[in-house]
Protein backbone atom coordinates (compact mmCIF):
# COMPACT_ATOMS: atom_id res chain seq x y z
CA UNK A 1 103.29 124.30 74.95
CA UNK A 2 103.18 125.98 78.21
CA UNK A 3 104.10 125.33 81.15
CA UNK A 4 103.62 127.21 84.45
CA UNK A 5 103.82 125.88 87.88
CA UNK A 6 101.08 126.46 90.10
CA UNK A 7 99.50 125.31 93.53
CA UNK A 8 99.22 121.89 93.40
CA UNK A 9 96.44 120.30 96.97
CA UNK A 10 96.40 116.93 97.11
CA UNK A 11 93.88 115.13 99.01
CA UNK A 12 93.27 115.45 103.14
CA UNK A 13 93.53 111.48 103.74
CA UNK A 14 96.16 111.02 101.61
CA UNK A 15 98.74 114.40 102.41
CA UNK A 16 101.47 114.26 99.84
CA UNK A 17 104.67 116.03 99.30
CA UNK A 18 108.06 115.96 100.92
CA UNK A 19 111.95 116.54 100.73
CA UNK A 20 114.83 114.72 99.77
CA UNK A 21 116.31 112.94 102.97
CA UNK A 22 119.32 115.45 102.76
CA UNK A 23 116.65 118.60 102.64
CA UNK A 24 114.37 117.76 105.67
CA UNK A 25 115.58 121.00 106.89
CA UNK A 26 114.11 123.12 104.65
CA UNK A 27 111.09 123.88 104.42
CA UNK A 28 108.74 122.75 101.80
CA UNK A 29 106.70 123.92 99.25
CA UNK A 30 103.99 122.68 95.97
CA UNK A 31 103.48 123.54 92.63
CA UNK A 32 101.08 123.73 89.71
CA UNK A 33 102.13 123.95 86.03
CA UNK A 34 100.00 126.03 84.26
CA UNK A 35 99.43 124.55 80.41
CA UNK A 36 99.55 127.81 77.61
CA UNK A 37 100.39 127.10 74.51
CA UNK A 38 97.75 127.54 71.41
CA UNK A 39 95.56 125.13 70.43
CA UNK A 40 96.43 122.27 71.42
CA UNK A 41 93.88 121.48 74.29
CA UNK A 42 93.82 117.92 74.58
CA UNK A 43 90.89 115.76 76.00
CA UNK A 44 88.19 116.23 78.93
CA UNK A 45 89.72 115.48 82.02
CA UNK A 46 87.83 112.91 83.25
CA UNK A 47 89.20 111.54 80.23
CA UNK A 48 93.06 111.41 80.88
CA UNK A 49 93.42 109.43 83.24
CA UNK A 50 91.58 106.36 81.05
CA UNK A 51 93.53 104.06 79.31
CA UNK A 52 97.09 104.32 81.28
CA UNK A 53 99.22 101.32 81.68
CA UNK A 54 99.76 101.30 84.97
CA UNK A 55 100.53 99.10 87.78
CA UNK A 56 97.84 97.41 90.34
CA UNK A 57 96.15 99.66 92.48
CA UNK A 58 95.42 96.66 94.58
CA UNK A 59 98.89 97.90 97.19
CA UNK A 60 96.94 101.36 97.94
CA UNK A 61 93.55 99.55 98.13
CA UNK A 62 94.49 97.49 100.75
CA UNK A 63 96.11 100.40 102.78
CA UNK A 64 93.19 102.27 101.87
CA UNK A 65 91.19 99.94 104.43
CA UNK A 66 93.88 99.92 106.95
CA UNK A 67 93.87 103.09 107.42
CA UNK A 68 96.26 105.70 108.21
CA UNK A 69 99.51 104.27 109.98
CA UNK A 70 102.61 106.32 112.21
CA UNK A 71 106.04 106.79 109.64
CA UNK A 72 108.38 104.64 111.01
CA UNK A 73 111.27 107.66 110.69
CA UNK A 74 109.03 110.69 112.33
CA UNK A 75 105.96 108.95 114.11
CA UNK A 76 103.73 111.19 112.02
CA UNK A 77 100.11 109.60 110.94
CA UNK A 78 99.89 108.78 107.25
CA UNK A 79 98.44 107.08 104.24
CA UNK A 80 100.53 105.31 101.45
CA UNK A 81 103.56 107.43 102.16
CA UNK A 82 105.10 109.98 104.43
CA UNK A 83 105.50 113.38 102.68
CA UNK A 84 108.28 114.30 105.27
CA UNK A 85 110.70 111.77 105.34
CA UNK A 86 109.97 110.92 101.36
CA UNK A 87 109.19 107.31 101.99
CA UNK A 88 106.49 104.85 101.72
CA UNK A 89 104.04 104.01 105.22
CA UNK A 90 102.79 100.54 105.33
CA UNK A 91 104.21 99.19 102.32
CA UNK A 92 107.67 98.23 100.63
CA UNK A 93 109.46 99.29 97.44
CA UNK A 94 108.81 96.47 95.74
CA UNK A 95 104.94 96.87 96.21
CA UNK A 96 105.08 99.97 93.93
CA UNK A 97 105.84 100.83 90.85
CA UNK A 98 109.55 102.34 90.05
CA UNK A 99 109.88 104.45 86.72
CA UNK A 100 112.89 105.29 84.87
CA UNK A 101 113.16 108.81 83.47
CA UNK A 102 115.19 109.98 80.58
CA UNK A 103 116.21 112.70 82.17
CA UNK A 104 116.80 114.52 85.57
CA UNK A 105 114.49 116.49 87.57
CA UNK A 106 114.85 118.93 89.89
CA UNK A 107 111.93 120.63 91.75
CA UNK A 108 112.09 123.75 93.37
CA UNK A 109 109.50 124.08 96.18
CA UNK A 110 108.01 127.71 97.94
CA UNK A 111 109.09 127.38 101.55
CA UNK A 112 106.10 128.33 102.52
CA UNK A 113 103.93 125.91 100.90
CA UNK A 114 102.38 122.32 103.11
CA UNK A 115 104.23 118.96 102.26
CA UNK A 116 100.94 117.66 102.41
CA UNK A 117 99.35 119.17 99.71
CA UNK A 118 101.86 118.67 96.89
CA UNK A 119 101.92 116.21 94.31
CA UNK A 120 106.02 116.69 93.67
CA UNK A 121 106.21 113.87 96.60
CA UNK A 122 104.87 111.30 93.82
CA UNK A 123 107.52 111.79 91.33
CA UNK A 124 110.45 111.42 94.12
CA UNK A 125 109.03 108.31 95.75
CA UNK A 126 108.28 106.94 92.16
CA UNK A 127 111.46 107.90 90.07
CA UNK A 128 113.36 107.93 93.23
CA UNK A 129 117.23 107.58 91.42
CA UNK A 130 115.75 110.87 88.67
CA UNK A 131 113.84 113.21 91.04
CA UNK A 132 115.28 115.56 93.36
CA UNK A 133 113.06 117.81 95.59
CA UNK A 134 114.97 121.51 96.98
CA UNK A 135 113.32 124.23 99.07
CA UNK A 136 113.83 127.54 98.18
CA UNK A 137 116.09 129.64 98.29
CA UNK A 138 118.28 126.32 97.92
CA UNK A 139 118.70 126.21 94.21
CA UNK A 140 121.80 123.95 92.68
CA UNK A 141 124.54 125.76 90.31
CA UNK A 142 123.37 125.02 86.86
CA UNK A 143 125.10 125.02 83.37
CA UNK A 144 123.02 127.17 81.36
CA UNK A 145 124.01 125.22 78.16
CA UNK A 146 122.46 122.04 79.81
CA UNK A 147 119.70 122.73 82.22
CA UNK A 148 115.58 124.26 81.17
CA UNK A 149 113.52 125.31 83.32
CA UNK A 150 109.74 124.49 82.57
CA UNK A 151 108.16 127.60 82.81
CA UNK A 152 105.94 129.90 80.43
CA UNK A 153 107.26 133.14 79.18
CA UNK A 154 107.88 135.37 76.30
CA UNK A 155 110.99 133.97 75.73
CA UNK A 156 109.98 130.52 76.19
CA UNK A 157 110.26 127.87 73.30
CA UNK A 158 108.25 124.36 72.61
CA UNK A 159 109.79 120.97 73.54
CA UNK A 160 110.20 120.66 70.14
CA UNK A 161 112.60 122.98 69.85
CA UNK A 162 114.24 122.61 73.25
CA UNK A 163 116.95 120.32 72.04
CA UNK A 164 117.97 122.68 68.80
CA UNK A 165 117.51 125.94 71.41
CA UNK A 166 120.20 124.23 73.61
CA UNK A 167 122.68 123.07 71.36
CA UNK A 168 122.85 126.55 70.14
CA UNK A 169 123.49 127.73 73.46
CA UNK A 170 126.00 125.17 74.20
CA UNK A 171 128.22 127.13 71.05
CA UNK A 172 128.17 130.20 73.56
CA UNK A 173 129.27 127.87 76.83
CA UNK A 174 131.72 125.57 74.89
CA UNK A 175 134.84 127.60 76.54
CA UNK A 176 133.51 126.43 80.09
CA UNK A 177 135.86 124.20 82.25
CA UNK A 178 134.31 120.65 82.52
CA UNK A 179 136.21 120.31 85.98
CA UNK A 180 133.38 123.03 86.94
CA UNK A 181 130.29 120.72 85.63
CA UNK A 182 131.68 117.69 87.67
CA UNK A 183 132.25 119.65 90.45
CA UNK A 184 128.62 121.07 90.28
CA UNK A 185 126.60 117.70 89.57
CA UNK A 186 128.52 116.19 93.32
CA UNK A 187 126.91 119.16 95.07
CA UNK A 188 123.79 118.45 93.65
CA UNK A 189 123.05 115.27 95.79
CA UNK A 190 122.23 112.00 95.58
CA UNK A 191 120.38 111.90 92.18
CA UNK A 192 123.62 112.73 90.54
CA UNK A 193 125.61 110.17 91.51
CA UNK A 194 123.08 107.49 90.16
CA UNK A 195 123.66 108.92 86.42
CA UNK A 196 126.43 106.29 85.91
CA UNK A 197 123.94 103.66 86.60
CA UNK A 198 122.04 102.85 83.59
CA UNK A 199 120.82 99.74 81.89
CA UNK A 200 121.82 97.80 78.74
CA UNK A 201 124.49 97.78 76.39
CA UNK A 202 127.44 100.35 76.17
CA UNK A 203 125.75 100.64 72.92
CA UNK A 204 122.25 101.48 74.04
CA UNK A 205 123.27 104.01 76.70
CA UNK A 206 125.24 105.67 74.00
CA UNK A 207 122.53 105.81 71.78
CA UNK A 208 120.28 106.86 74.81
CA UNK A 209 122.78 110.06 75.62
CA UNK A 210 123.22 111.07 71.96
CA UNK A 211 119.60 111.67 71.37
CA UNK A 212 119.22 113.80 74.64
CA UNK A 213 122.26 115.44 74.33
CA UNK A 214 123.17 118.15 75.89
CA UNK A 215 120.73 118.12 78.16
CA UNK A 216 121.36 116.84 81.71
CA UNK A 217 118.62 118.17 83.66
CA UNK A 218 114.89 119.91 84.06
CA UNK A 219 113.85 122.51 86.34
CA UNK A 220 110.03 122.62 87.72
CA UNK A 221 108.58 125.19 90.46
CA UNK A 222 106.37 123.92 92.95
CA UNK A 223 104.36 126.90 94.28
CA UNK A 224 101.27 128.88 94.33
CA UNK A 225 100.67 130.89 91.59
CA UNK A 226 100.75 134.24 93.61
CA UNK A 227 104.37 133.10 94.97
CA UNK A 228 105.86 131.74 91.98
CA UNK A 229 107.18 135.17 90.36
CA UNK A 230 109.81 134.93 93.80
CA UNK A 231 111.50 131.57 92.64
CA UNK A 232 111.19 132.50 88.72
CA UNK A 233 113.26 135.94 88.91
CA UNK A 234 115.92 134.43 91.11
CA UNK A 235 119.07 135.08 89.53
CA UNK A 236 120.06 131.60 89.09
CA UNK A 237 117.30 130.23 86.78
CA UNK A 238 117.30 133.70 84.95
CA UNK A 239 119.54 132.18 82.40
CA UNK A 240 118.03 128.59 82.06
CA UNK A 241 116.08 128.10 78.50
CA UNK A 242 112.60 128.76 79.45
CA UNK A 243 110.06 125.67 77.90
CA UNK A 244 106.39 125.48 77.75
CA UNK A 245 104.12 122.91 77.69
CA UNK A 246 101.01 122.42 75.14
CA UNK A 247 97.84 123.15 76.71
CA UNK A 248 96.43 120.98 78.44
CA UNK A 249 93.56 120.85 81.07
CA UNK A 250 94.04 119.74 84.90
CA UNK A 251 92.40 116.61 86.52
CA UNK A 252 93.12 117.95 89.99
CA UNK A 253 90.13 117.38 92.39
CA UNK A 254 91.09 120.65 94.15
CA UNK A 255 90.70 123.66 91.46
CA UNK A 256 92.19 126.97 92.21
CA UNK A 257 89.71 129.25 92.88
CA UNK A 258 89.46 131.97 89.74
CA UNK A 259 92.24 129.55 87.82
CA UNK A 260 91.75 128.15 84.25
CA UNK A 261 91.69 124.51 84.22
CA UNK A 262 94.82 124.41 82.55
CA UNK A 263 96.99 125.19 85.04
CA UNK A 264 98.43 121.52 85.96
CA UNK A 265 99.53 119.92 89.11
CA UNK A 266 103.15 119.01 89.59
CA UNK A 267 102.98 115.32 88.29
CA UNK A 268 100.72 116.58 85.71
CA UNK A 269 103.30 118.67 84.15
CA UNK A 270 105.99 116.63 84.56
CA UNK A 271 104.16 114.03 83.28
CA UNK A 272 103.34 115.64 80.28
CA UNK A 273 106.89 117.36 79.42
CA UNK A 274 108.29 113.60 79.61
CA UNK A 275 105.24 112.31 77.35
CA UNK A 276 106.34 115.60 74.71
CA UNK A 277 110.23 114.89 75.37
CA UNK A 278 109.88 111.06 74.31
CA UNK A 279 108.17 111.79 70.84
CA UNK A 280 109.39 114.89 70.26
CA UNK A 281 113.30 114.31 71.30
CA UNK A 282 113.93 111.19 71.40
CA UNK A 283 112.00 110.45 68.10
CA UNK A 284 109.94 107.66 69.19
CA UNK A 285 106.58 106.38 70.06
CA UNK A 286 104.69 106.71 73.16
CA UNK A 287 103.91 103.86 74.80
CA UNK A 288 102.67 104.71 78.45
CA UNK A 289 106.57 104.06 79.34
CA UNK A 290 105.94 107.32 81.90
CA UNK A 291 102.60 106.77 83.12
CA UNK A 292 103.30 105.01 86.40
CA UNK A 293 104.36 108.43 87.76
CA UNK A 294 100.05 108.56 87.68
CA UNK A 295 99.92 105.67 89.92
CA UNK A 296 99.08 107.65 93.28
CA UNK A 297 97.61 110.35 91.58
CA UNK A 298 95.18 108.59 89.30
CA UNK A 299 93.95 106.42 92.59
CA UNK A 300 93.70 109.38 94.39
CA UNK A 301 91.87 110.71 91.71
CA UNK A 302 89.47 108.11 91.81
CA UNK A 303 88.58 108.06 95.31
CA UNK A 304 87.93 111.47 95.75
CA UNK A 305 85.55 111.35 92.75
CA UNK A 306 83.72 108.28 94.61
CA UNK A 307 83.28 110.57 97.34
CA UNK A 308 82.01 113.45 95.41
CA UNK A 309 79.79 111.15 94.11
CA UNK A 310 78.55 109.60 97.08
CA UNK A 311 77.96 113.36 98.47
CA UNK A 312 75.94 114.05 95.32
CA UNK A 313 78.26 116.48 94.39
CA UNK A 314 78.95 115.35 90.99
């Protein structure tokens, strides 16, 4: 596996990306994952986005045909959702789907990448309480022992081996104060706070833990490929277990110029780490529990092939 985070476009109508509400004043920035490992090159493209269990698209349809409408919070002109102020445009929570991750993200943008043209603004607005968006240089204190950052490497391992990597690692932290991690996870921001919020039994959240255990958190880069190298040598990820993602090839309607086709957008790799972490770590069949992080991208998807289409471009 391999994962490597690129420039991630998105489409002119539809502009996404954006901050958390407590980073608006940052800058912003995109990503794309590039996909490196071996063989394991899964199916066409056109193919991947077939089959997905995912929620109506009949919500982005109809706001399709309205038309582009002014964000309530900055007046700006959008479609489905405003990548500034990290909210939806013309529709309500409840008319989109909300996904629960296993685990935390934490995306680290290139300041001088467009909101518009980043795919990271899907996973916030759809895992909303497990996805939080930072512009670099801003970069949260991490605990080595309990933090990876997705990123491909010599030193990088599988997400198969992730979890036994870490609790190795958490042998050489054990000594560290946990007044220090509690301290560090309020900083953080909102997404922290909502850890103590989970569903079911005392039981099933302590089964849930166990099997993810120690890990707390993962780290994606959302930049260009020529400006990643600036966020991956900071000092403060330099530490972080490195994981890669299997290959796999993009669906992204705007291909880098002189790119493979497996480096991934954003919610491609993130999508695919969490599809990896659920058979791979927590031992159990995948069942499209994670493919609702797809929902704007696979419409967007579609349109934009429509239109290539009707152009006679493909």
């Amino acid at each position: 596996m391999s994962v490597l985070v690129l420039q991630d476009k998105s489409v002119n109508r539809a502009k996404m990306s954006g901050l958390d509400k407590d980073q608006r004043h940052h800058p912003s920035c995109r990503e794309k994952t590039l996909a490196s490992d071996s063989s394991d090159s899964r199916e066409l493209p056109s193919q991947q986005l077939q089959g997905l269990k995912l929620a109506s698209h009949a919500v982005l349809e109809e706001a399709q045909q309205r038309g582009r409408l002014k964000c309530s919070k900055c007046g700006g002109s959008r479609m489905f959702f405003c990548y500034t102020c990290c909210s939806l445009v013309g529709m309500s929570l409840q008319d989109v789907p909300t996904v629960k991750l296993p685990v935390k993200i934490d995306i680290i943008k290139h300041p001088n990448e467009t909101d518009g043209k980043s795919t990271a603004i899907h996973a916030k607005i759809l895992a909303p309480s497990d996805v939080t968006i930072y512009t670099y240089p801003c970069i949260p204190e991490y605990q080595k022992d309990k933090v990876v950052l997705v990123f491909p490497g010599p030193r990088a391992v599988s997400v198969q081996d992730m979890m036994k990597c870490l609790h190795d690692r958490s042998h050489d932290f054990s000594d560290e104060p946990c007044r220090k991690r509690l301290k560090t996870e309020q900083v953080q921001g909102s997404t922290c706070t909502s850890e103590s919020s989970e569903s079911g039994t005392p039981d099933e959240a302590k089964s849930s833990v166990s099997k993810v255990d120690p890990l707390q958190r993962v780290v994606f880069i959302d930049s260009t490929w020529n400006q990643t190298n600036k966020i991956s040598t900071d000092e403060r990820l330099q530490d972080l277990l490195q994981v890669e993602l299997k290959m796999r090839k993009t669906c992204f309607w705007r291909h880098q110029k002189g790119k493979p086709d497996t480096y991934l957008a954003t919610i491609e790799a993130i999508y695919y780490f969490l599809m990896d972490f659920h058979e791979h770590c927590l031992d159990e069949e995948y069942s499209g529990e994670y493919d609702n992080l797809l929902f704007f991208y696979s419409y967007l998807h579609s349109i934009v092939n429509k239109a290539k289409t009707s152009a006679g471009k493909c």
